[in-house]
Protein backbone atom coordinates (compact mmCIF):
# COMPACT_ATOMS: atom_id res chain seq x y z
CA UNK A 1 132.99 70.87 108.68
CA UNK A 2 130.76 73.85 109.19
CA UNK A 3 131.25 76.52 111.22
CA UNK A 4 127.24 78.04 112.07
CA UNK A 5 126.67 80.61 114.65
CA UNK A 6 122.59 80.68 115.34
CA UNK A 7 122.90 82.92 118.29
CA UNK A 8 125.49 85.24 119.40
CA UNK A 9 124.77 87.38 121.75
CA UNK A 10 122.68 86.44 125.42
CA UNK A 11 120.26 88.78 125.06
CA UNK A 12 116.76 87.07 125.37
CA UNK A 13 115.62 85.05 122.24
CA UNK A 14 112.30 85.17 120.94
CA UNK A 15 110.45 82.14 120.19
CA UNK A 16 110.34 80.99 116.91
CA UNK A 17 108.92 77.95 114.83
CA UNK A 18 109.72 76.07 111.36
CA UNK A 19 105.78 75.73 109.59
CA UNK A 20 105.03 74.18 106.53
CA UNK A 21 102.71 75.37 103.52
CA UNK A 22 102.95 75.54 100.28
CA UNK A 23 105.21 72.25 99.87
CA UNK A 24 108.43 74.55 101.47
CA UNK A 25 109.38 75.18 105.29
CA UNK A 26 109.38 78.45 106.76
CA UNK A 27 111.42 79.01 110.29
CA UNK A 28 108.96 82.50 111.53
CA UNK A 29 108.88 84.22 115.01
CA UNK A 30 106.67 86.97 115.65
CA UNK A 31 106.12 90.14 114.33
CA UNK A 32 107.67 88.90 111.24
CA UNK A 33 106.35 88.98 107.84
CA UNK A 34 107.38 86.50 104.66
CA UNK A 35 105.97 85.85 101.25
CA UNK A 36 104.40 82.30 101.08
CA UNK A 37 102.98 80.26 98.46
CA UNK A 38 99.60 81.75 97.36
CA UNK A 39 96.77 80.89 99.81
CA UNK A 40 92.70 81.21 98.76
CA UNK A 41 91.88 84.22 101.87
CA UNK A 42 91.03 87.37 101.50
CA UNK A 43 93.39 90.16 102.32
CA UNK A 44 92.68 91.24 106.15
CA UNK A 45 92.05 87.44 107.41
CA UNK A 46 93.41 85.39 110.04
CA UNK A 47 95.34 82.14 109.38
CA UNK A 48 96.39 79.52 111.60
CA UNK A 49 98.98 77.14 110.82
CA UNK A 50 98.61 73.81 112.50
CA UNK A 51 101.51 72.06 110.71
CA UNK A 52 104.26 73.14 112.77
CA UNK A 53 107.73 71.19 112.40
CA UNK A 54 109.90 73.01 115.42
CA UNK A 55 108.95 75.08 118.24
CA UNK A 56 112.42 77.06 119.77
CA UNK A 57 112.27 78.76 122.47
CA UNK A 58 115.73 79.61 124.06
CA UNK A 59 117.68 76.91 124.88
CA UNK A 60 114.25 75.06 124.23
CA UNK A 61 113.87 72.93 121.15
CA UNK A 62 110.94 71.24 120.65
CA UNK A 63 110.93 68.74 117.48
CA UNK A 64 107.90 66.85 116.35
CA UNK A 65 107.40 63.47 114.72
CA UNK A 66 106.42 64.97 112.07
CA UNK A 67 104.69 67.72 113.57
CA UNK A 68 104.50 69.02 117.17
CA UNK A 69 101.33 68.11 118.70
CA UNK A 70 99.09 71.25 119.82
CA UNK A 71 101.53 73.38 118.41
CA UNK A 72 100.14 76.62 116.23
CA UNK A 73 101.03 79.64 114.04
CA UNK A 74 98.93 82.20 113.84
CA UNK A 75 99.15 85.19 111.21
CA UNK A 76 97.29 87.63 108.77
CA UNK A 77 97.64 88.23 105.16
CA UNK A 78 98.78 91.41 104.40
CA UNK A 79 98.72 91.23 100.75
CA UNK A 80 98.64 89.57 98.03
CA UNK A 81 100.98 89.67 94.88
CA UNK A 82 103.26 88.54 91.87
CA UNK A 83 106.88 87.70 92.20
CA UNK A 84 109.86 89.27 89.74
CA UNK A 85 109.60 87.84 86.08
CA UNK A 86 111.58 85.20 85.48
CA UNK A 87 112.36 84.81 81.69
CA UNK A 88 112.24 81.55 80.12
CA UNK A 89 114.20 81.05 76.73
CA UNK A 90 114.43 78.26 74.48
CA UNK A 91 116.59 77.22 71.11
CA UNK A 92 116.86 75.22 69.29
CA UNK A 93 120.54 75.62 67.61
CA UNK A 94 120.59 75.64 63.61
CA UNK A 95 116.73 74.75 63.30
CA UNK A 96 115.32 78.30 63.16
CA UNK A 97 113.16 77.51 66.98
CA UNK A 98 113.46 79.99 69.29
CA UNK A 99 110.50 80.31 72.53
CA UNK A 100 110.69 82.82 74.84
CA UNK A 101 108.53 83.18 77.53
CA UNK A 102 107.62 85.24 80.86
CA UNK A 103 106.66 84.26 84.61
CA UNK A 104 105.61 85.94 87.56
CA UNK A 105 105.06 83.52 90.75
CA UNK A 106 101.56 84.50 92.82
CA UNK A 107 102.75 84.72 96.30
CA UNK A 108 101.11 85.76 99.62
CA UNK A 109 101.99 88.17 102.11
CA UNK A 110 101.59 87.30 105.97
CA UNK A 111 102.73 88.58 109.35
CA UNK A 112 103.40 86.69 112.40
CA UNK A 113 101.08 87.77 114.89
CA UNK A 114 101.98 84.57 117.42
CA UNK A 115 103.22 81.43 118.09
CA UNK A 116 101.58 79.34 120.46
CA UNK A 117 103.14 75.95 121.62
CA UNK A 118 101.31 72.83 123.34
């Protein structure tokens, strides 16, 4: 029914991995850096992830039950932040109600410094 092409060309593929945080999967290889869910560290420090869903490498595939055992993340906040606003509006046809109101989702910058598998 669908037509997906993951990899095209044969050049060598870099390992990657599918993590979870923040209650949303992430597929990351590294070197790469993606906003995540906003995590309690300081801006400089090191993170390891330790719930890690898929490890790829290649032709490889590595799938856990639920996670892959031994299997890490490891990455550095670069920053941290607020998303785009996001307006929120409410009415209330022929009642005189109107709300409107603003948000801005805290997010967290990281880069992929490695992946290490079991």
């Amino acid at each position: 029914m669908y037509n997906f092409v993951f990899f095209e060309s044969d050049s060598e593929i870099s390992m990657y991995a599918v993590v979870r945080t923040g209650g949303k999967q992430y597929r990351v290889s590294a070197g790469e850096k993606l906003r995540i869910e906003k995590l309690a560290a300081a801006v400089g420090s090191e993170l390891v992830f330790d719930e890690v869903l898929l490890v790829g490498d290649g032709q490889a595939l590595n799938v856990g039950t639920p996670v892959v055992k031994g299997a890490s993340v490891k990455a550095k906040i670069v920053a941290h932040g607020l998303g785009e606003k996001v307006m929120i509006f409410k009415l209330r046809r022929r009642k005189n109600s109107k709300r409107l109101r603003g948000h801005r989702q805290a997010y967290t910058e990281i880069e992929v410094t490695g992946i290490a598998q079991a």
